[in-house]
PDB file of N, CA and C in Angstrom:
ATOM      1  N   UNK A   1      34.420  14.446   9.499  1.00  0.00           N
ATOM      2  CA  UNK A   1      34.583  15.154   8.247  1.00  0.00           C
ATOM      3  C   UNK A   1      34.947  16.606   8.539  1.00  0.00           C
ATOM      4  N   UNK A   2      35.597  16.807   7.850  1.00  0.00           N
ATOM      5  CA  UNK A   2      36.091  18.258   8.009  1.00  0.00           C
ATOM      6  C   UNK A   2      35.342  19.430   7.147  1.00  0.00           C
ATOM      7  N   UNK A   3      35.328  20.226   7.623  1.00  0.00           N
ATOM      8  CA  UNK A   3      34.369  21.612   6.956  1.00  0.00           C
ATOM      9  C   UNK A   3      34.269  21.409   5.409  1.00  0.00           C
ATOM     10  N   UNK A   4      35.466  21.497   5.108  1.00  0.00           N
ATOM     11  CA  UNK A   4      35.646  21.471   3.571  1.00  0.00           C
ATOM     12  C   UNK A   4      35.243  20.274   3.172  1.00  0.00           C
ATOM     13  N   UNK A   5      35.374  18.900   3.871  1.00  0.00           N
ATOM     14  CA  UNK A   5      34.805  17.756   2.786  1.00  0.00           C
ATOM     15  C   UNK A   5      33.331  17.601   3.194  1.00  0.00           C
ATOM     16  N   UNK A   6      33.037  18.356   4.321  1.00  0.00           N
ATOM     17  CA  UNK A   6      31.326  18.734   4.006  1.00  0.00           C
ATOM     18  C   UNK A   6      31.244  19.291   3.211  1.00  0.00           C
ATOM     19  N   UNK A   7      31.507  20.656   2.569  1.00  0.00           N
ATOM     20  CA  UNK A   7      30.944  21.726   1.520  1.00  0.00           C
ATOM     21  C   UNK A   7      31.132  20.487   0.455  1.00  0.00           C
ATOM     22  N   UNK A   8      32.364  20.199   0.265  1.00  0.00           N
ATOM     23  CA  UNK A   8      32.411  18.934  -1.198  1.00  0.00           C
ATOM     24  C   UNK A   8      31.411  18.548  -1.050  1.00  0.00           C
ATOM     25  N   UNK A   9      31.015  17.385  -0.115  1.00  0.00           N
ATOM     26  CA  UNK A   9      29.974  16.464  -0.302  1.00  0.00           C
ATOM     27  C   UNK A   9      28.274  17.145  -0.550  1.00  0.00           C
ATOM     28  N   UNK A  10      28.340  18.123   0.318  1.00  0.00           N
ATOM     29  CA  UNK A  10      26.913  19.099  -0.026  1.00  0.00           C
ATOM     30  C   UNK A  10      26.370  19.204  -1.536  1.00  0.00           C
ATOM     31  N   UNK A  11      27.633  20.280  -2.179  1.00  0.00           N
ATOM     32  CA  UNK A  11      28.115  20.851  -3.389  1.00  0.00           C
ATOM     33  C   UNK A  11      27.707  19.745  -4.323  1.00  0.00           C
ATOM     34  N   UNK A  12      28.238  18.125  -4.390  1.00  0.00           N
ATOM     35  CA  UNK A  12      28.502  17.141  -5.362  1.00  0.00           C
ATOM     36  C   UNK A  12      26.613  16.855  -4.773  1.00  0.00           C
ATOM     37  N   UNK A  13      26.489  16.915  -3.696  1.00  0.00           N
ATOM     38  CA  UNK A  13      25.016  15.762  -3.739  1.00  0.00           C
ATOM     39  C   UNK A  13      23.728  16.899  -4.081  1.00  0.00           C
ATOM     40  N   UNK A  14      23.888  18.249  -4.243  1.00  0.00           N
ATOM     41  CA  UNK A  14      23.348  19.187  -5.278  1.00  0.00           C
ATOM     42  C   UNK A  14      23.286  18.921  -6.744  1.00  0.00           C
ATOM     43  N   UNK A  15      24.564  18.946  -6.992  1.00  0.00           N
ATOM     44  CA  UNK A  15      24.769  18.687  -8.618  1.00  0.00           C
ATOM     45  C   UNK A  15      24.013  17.180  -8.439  1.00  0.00           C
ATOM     46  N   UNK A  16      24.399  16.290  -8.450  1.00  0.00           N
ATOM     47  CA  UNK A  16      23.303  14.714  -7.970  1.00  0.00           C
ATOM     48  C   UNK A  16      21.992  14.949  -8.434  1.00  0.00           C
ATOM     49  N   UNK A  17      21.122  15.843  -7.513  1.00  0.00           N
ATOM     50  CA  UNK A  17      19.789  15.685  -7.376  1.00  0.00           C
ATOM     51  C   UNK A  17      19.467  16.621  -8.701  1.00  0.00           C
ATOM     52  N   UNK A  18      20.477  17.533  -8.631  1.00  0.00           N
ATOM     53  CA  UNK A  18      19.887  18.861  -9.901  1.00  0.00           C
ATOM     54  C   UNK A  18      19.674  18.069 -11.247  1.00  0.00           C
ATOM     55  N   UNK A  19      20.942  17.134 -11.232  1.00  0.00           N
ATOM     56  CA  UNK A  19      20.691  16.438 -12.607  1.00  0.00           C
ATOM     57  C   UNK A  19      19.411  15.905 -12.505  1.00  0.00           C
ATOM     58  N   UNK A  20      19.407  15.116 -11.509  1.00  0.00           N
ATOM     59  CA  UNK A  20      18.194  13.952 -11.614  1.00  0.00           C
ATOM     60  C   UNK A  20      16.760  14.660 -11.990  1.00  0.00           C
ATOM     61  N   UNK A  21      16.678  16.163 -11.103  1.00  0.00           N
ATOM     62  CA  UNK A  21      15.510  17.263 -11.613  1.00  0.00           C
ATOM     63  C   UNK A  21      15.389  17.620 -13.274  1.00  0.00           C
ATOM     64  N   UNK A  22      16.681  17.583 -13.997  1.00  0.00           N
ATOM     65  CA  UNK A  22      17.128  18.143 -15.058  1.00  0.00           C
ATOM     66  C   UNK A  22      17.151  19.933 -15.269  1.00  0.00           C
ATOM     67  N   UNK A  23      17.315  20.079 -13.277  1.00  0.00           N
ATOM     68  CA  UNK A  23      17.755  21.570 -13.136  1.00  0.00           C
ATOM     69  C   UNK A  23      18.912  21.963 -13.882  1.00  0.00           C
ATOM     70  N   UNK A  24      18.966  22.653 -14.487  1.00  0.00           N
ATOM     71  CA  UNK A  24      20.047  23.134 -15.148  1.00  0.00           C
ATOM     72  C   UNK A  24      20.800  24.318 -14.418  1.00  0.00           C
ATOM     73  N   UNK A  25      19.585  25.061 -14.107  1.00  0.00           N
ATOM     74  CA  UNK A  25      20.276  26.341 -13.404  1.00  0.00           C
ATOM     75  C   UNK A  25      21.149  25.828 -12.380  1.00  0.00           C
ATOM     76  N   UNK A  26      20.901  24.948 -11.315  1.00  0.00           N
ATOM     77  CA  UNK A  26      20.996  24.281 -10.059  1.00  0.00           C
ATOM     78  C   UNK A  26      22.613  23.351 -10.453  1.00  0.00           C
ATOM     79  N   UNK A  27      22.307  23.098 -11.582  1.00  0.00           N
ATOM     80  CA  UNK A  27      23.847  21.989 -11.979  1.00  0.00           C
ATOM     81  C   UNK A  27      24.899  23.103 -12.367  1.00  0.00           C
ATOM     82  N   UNK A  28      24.661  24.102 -12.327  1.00  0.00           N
ATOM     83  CA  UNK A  28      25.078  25.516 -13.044  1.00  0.00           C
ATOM     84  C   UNK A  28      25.647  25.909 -12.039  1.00  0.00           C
ATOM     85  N   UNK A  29      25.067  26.304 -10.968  1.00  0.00           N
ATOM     86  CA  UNK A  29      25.238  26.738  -9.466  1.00  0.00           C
ATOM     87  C   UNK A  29      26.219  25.935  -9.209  1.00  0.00           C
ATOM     88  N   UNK A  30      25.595  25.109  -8.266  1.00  0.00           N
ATOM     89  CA  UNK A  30      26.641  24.309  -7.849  1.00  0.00           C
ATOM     90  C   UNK A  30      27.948  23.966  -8.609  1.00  0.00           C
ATOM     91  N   UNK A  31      27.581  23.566 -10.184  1.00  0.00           N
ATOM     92  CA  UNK A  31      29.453  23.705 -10.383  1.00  0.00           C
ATOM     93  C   UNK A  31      30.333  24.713 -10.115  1.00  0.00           C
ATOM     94  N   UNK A  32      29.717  26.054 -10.793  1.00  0.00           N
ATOM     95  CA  UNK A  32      30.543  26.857  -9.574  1.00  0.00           C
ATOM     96  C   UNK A  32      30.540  26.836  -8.710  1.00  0.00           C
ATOM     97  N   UNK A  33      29.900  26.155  -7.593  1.00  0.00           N
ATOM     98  CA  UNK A  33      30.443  26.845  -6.076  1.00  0.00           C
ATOM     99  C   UNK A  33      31.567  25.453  -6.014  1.00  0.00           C
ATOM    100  N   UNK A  34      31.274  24.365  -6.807  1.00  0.00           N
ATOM    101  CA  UNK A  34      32.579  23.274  -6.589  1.00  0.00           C
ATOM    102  C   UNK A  34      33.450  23.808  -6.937  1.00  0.00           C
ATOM    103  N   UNK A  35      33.528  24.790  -7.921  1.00  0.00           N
ATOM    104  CA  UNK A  35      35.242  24.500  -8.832  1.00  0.00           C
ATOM    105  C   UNK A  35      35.703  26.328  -8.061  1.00  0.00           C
ATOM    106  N   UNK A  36      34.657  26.821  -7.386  1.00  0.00           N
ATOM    107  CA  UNK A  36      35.058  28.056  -6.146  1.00  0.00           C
ATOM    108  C   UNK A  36      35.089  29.546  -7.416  1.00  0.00           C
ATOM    109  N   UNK A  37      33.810  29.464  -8.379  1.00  0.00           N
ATOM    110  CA  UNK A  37      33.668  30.271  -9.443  1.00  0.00           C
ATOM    111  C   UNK A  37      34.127  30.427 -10.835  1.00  0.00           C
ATOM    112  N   UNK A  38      35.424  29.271 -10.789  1.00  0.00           N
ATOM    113  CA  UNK A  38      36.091  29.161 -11.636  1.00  0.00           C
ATOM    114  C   UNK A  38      35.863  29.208 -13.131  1.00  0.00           C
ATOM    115  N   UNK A  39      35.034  30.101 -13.698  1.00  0.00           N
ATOM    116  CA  UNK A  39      33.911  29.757 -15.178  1.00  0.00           C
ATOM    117  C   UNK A  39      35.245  28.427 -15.877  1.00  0.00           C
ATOM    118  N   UNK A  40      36.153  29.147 -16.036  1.00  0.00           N
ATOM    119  CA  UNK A  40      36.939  27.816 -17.074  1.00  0.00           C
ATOM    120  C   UNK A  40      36.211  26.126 -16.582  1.00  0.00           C
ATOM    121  N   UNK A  41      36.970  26.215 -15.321  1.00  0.00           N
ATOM    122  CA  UNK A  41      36.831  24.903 -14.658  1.00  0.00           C
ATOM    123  C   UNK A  41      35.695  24.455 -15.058  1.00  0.00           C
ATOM    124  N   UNK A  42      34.867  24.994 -14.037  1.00  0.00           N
ATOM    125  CA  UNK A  42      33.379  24.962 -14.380  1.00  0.00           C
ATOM    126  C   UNK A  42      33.066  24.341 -16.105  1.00  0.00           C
ATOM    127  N   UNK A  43      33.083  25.029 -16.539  1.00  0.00           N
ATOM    128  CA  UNK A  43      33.018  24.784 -17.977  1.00  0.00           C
ATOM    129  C   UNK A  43      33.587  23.377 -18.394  1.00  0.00           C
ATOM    130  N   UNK A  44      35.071  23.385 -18.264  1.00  0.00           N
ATOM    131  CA  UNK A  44      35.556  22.285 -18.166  1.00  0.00           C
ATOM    132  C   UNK A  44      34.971  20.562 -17.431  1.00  0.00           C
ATOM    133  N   UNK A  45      34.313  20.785 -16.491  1.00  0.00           N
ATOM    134  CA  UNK A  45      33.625  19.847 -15.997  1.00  0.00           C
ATOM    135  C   UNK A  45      32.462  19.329 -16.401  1.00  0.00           C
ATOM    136  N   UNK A  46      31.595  20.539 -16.824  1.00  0.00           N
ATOM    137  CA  UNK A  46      30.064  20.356 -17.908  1.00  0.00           C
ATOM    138  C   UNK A  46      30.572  19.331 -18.856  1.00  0.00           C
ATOM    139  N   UNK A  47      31.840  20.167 -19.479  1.00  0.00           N
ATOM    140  CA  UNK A  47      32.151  18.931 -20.763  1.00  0.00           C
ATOM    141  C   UNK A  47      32.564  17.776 -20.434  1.00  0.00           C
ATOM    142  N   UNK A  48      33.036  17.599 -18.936  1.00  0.00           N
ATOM    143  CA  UNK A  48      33.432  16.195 -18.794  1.00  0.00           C
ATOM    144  C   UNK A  48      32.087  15.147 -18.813  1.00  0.00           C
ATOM    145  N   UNK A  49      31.379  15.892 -18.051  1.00  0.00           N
ATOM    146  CA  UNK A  49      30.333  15.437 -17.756  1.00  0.00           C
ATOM    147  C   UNK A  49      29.059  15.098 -19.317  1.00  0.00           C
ATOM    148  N   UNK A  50      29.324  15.871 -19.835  1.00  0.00           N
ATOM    149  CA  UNK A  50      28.489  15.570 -21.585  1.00  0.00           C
ATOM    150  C   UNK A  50      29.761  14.774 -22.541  1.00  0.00           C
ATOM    151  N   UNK A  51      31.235  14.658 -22.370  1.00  0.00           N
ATOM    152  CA  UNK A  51      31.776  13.391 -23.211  1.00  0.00           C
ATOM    153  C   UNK A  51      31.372  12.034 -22.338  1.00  0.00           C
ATOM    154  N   UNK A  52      31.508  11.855 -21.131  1.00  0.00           N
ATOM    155  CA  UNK A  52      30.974  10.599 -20.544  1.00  0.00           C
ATOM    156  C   UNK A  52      29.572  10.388 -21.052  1.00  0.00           C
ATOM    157  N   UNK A  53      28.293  11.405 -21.048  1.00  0.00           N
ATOM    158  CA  UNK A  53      27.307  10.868 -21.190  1.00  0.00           C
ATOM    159  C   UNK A  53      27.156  10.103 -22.843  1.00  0.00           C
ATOM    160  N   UNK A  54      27.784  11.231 -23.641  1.00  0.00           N
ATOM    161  CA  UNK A  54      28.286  10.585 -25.166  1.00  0.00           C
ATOM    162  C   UNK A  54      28.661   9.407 -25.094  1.00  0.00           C
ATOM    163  N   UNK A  55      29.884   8.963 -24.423  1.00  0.00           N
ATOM    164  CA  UNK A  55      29.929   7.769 -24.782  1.00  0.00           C
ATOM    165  C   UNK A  55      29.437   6.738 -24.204  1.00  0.00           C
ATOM    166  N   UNK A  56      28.255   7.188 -23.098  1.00  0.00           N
ATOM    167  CA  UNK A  56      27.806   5.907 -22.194  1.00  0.00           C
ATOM    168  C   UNK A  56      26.285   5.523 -23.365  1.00  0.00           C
ATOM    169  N   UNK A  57      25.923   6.777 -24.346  1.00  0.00           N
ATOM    170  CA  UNK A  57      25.078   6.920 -25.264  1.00  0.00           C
ATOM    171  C   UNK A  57      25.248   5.798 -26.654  1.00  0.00           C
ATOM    172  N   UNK A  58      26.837   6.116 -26.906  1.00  0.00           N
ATOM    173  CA  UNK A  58      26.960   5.110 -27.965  1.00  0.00           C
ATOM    174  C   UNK A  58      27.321   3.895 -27.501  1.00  0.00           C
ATOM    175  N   UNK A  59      27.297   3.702 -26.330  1.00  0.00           N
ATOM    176  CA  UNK A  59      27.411   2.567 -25.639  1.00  0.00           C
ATOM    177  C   UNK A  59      28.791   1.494 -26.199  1.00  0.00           C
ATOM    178  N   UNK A  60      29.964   2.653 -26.183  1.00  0.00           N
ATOM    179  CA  UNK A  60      31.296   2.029 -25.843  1.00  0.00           C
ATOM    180  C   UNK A  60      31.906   1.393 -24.984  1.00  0.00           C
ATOM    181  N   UNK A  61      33.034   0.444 -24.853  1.00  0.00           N
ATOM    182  CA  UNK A  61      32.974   0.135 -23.825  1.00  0.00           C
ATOM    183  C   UNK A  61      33.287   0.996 -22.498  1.00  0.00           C
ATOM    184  N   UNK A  62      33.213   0.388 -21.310  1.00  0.00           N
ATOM    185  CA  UNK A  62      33.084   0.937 -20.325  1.00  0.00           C
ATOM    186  C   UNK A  62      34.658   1.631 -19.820  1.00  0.00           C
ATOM    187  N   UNK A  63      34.677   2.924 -19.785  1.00  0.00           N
ATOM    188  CA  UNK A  63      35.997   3.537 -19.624  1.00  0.00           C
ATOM    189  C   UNK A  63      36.229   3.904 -18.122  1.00  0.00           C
ATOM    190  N   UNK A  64      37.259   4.200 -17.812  1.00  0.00           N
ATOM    191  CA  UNK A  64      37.590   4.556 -16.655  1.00  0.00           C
ATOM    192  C   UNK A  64      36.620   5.807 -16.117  1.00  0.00           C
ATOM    193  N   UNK A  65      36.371   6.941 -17.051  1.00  0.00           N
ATOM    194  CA  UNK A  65      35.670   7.921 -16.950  1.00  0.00           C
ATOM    195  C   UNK A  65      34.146   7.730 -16.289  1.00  0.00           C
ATOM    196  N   UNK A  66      33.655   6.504 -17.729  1.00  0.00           N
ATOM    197  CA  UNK A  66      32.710   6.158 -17.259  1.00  0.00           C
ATOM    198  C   UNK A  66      32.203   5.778 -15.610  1.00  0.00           C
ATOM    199  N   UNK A  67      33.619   4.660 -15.105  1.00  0.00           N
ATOM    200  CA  UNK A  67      33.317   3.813 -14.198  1.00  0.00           C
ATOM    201  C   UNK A  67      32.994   5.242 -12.842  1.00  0.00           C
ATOM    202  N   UNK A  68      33.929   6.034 -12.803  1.00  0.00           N
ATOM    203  CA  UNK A  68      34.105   7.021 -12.058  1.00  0.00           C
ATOM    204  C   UNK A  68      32.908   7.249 -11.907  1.00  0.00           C
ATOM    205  N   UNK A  69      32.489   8.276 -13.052  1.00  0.00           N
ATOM    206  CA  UNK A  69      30.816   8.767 -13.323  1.00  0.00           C
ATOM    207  C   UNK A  69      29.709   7.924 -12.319  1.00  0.00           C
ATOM    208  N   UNK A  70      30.091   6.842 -12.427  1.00  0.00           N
ATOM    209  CA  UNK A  70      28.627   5.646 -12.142  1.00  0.00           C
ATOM    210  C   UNK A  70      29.408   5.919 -10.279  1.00  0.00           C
ATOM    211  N   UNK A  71      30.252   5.956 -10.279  1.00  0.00           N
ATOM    212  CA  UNK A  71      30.696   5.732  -8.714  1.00  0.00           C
ATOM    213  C   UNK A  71      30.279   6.767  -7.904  1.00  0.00           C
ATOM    214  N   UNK A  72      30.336   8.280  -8.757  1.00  0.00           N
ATOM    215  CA  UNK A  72      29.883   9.505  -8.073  1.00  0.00           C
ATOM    216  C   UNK A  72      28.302   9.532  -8.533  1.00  0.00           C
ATOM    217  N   UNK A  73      27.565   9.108  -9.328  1.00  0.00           N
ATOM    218  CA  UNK A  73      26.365   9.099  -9.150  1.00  0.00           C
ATOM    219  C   UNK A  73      25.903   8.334  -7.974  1.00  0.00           C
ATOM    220  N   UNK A  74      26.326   6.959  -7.692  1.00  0.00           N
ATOM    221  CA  UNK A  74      25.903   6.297  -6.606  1.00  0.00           C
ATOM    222  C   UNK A  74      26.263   6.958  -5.619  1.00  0.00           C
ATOM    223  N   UNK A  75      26.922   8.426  -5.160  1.00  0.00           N
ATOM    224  CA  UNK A  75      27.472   8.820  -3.788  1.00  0.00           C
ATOM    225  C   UNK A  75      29.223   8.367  -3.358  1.00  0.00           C
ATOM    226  N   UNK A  76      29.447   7.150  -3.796  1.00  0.00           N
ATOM    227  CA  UNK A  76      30.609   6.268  -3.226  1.00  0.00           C
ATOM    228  C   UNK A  76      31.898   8.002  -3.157  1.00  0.00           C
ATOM    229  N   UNK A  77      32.015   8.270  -4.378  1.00  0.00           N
ATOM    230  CA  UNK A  77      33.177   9.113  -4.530  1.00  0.00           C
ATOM    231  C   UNK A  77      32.188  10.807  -4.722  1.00  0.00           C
ATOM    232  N   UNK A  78      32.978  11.666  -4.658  1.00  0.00           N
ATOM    233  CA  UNK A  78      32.834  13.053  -4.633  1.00  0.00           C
ATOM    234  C   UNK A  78      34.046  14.206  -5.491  1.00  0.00           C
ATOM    235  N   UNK A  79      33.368  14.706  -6.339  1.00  0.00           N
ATOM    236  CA  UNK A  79      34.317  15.621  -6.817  1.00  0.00           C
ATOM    237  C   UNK A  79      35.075  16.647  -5.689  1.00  0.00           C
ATOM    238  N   UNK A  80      36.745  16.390  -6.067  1.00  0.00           N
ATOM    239  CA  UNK A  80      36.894  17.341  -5.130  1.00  0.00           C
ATOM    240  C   UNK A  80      36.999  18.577  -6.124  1.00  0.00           C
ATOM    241  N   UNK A  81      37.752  18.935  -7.382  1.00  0.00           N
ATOM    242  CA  UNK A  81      38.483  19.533  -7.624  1.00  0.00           C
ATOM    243  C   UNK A  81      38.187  19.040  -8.940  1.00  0.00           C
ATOM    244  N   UNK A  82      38.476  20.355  -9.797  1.00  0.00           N
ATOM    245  CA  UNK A  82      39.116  20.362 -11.535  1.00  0.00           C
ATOM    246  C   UNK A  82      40.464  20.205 -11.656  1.00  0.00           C
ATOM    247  N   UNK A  83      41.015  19.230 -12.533  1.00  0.00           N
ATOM    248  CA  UNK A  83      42.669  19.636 -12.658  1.00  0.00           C
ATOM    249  C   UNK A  83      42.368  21.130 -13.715  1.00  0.00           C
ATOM    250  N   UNK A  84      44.101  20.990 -13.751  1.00  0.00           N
ATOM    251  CA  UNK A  84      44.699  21.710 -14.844  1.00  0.00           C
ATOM    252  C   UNK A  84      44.075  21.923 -16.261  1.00  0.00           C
ATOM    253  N   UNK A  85      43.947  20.218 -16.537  1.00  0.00           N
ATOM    254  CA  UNK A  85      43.747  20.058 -17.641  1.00  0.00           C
ATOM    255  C   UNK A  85      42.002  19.842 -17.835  1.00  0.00           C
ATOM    256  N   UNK A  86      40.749  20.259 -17.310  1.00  0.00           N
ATOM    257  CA  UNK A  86      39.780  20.065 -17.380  1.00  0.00           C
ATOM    258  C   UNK A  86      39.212  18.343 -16.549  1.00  0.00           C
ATOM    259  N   UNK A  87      39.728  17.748 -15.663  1.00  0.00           N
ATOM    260  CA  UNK A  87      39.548  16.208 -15.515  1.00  0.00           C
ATOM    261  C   UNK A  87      39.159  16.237 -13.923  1.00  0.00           C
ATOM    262  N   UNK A  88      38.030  16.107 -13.479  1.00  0.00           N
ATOM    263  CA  UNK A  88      37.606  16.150 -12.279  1.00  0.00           C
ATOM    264  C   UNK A  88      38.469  15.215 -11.553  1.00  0.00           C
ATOM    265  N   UNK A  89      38.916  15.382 -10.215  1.00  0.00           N
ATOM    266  CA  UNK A  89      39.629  14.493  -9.230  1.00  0.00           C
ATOM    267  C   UNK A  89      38.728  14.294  -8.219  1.00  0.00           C
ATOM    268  N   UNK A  90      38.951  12.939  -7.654  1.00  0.00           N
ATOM    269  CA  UNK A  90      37.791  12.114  -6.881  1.00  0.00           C
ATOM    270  C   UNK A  90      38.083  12.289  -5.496  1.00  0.00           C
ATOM    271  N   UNK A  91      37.467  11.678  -4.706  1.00  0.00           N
ATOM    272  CA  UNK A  91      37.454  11.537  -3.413  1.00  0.00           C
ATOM    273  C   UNK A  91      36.530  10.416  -3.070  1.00  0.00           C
ATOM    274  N   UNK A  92      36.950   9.879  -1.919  1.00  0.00           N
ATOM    275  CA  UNK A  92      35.881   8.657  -1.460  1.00  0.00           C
ATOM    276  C   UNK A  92      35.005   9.398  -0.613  1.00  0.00           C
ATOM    277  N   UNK A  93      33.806   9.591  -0.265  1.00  0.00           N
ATOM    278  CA  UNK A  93      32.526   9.596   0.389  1.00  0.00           C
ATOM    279  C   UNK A  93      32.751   8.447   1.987  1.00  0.00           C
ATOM    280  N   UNK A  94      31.977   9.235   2.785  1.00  0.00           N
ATOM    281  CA  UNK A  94      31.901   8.152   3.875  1.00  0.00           C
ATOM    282  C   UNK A  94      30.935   7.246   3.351  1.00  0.00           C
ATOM    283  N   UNK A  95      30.323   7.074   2.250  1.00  0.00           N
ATOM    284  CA  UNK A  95      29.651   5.348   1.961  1.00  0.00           C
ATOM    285  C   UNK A  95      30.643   4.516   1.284  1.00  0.00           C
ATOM    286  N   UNK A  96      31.625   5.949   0.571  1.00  0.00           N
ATOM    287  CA  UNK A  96      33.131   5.033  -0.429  1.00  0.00           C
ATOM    288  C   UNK A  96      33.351   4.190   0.634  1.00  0.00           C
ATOM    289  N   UNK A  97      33.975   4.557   1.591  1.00  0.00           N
ATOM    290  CA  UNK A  97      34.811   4.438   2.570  1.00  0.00           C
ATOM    291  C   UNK A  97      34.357   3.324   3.411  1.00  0.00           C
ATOM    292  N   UNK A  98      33.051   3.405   3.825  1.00  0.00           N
ATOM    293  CA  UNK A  98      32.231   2.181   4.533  1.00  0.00           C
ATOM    294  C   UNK A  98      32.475   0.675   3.566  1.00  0.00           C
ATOM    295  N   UNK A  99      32.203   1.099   2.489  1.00  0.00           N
ATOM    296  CA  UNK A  99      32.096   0.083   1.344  1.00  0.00           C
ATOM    297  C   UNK A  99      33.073  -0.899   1.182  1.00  0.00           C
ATOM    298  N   UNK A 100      34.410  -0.063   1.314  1.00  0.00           N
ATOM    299  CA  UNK A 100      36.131  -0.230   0.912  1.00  0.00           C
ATOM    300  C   UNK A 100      36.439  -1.209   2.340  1.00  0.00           C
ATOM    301  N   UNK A 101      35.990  -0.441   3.249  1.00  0.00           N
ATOM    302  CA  UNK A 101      36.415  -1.068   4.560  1.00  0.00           C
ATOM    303  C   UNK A 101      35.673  -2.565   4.739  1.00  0.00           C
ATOM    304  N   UNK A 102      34.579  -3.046   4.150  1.00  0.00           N
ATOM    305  CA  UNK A 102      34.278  -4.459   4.425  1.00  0.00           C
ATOM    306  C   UNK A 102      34.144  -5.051   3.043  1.00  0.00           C
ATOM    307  N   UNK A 103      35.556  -4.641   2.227  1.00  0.00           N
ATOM    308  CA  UNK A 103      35.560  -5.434   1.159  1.00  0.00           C
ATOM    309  C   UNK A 103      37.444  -5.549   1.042  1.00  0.00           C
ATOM    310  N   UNK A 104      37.734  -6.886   0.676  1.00  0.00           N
ATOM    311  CA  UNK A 104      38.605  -7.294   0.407  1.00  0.00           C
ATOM    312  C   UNK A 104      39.311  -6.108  -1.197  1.00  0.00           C
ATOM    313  N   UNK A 105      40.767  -5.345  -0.809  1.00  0.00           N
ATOM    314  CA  UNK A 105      41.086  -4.747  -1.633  1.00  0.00           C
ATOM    315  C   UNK A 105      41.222  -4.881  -3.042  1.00  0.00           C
ATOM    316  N   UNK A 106      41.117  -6.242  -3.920  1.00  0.00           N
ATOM    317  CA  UNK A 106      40.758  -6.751  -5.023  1.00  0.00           C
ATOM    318  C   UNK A 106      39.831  -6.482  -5.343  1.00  0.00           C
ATOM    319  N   UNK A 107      38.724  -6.093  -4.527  1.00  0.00           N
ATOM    320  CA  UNK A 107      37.268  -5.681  -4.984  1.00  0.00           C
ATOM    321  C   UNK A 107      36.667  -4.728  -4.872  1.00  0.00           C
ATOM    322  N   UNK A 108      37.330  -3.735  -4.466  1.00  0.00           N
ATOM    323  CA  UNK A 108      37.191  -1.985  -3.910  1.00  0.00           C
ATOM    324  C   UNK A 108      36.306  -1.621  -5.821  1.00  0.00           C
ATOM    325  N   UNK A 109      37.159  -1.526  -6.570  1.00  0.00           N
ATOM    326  CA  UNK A 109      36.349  -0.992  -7.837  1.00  0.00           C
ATOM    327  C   UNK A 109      35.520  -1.459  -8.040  1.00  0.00           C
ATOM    328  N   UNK A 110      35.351  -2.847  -7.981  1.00  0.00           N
ATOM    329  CA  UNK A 110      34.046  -3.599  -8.499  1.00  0.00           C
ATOM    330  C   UNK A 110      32.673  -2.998  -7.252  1.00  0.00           C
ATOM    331  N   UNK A 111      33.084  -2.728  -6.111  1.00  0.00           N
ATOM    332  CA  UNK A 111      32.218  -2.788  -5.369  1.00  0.00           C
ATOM    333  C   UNK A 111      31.739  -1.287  -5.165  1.00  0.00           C
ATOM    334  N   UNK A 112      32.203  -0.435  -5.601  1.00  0.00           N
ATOM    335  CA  UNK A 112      32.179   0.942  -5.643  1.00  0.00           C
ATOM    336  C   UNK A 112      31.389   1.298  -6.912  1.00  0.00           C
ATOM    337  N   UNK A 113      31.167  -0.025  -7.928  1.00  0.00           N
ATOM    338  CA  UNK A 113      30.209   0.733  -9.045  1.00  0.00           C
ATOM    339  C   UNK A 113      28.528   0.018  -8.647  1.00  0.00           C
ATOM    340  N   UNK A 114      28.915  -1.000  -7.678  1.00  0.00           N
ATOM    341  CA  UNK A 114      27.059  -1.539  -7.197  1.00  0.00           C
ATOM    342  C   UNK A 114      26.587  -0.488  -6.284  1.00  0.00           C
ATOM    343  N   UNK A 115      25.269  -0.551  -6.491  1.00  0.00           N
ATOM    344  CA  UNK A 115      24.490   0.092  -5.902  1.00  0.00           C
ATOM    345  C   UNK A 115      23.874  -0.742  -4.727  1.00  0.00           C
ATOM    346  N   UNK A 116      22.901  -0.746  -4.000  1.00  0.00           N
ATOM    347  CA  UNK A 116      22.369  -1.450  -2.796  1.00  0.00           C
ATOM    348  C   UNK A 116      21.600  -2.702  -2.874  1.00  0.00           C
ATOM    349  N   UNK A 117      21.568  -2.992  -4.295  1.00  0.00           N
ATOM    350  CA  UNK A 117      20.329  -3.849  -5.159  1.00  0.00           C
ATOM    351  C   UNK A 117      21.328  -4.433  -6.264  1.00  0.00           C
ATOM    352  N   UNK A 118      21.663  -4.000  -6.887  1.00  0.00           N
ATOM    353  CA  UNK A 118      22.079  -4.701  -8.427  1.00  0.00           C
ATOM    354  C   UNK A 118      23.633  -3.978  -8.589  1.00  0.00           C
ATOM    355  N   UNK A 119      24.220  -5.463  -9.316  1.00  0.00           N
ATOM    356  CA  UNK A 119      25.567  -5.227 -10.543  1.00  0.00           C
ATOM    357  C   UNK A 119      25.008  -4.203 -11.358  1.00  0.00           C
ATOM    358  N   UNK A 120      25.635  -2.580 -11.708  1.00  0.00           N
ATOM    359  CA  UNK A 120      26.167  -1.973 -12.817  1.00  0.00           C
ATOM    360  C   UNK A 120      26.417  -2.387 -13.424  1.00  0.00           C
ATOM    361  N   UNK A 121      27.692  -3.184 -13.385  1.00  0.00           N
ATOM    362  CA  UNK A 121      28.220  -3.650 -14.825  1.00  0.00           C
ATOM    363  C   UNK A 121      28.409  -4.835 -14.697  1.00  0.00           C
TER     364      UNK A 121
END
């Protein structure tokens, strides 16, 4: 891993645990140091992160957003980056990556939303 997709992975498995604390300050932090101070970005990502929880709330069906969400909570993927337009861009994790590699490519998504125990979805 290279310097920088350590800081990613650090950065994302902060935000991870902060949520799980319901640190706020800490999910605060760390998005800036992901998006490199960026308040917009930053900002931009909070909201990505509160329309997914909305709709995982009204329990729509399962969107791409969603699936993502569940993939970077489990570790598999890592935020690298904010676009342009407010929409976090992914990255695979060395567990993505472990995962991908002893699974037949038809099943990379499906297998990227289980956890170590149970079907997600």
């Amino acid at each position: 891993m290279t310097v920088d997709k350590e800081q990613i992975n650090l950065t994302n498995s902060k935000i991870r645990l902060a949520l799980r604390r319901n640190d706020s300050r800490s999910v605060y932090e760390s998005t800036c140091q992901l998006c490199r101070g960026n308040q917009k970005k930053s900002d931009q990502l909070a909201k990505w992160f509160s329309d997914v929880a909305i709709s995982c709330k009204r329990k729509d069906q399962i969107t791409i957003q969603i699936a993502m969400m569940r993939m970077w909570q489990l570790g598999n993927m890592d935020i690298k980056q904010v676009s342009e337009e407010g929409v976090p861009i992914f990255i695979l994790t060395a567990t993505g990556i472990e995962k991908i590699n002893q699974t037949e490519k038809e099943k990379w998504f499906e297998v990227l939303l289980w956890d170590t125990q149970k079907q997600i979805v």
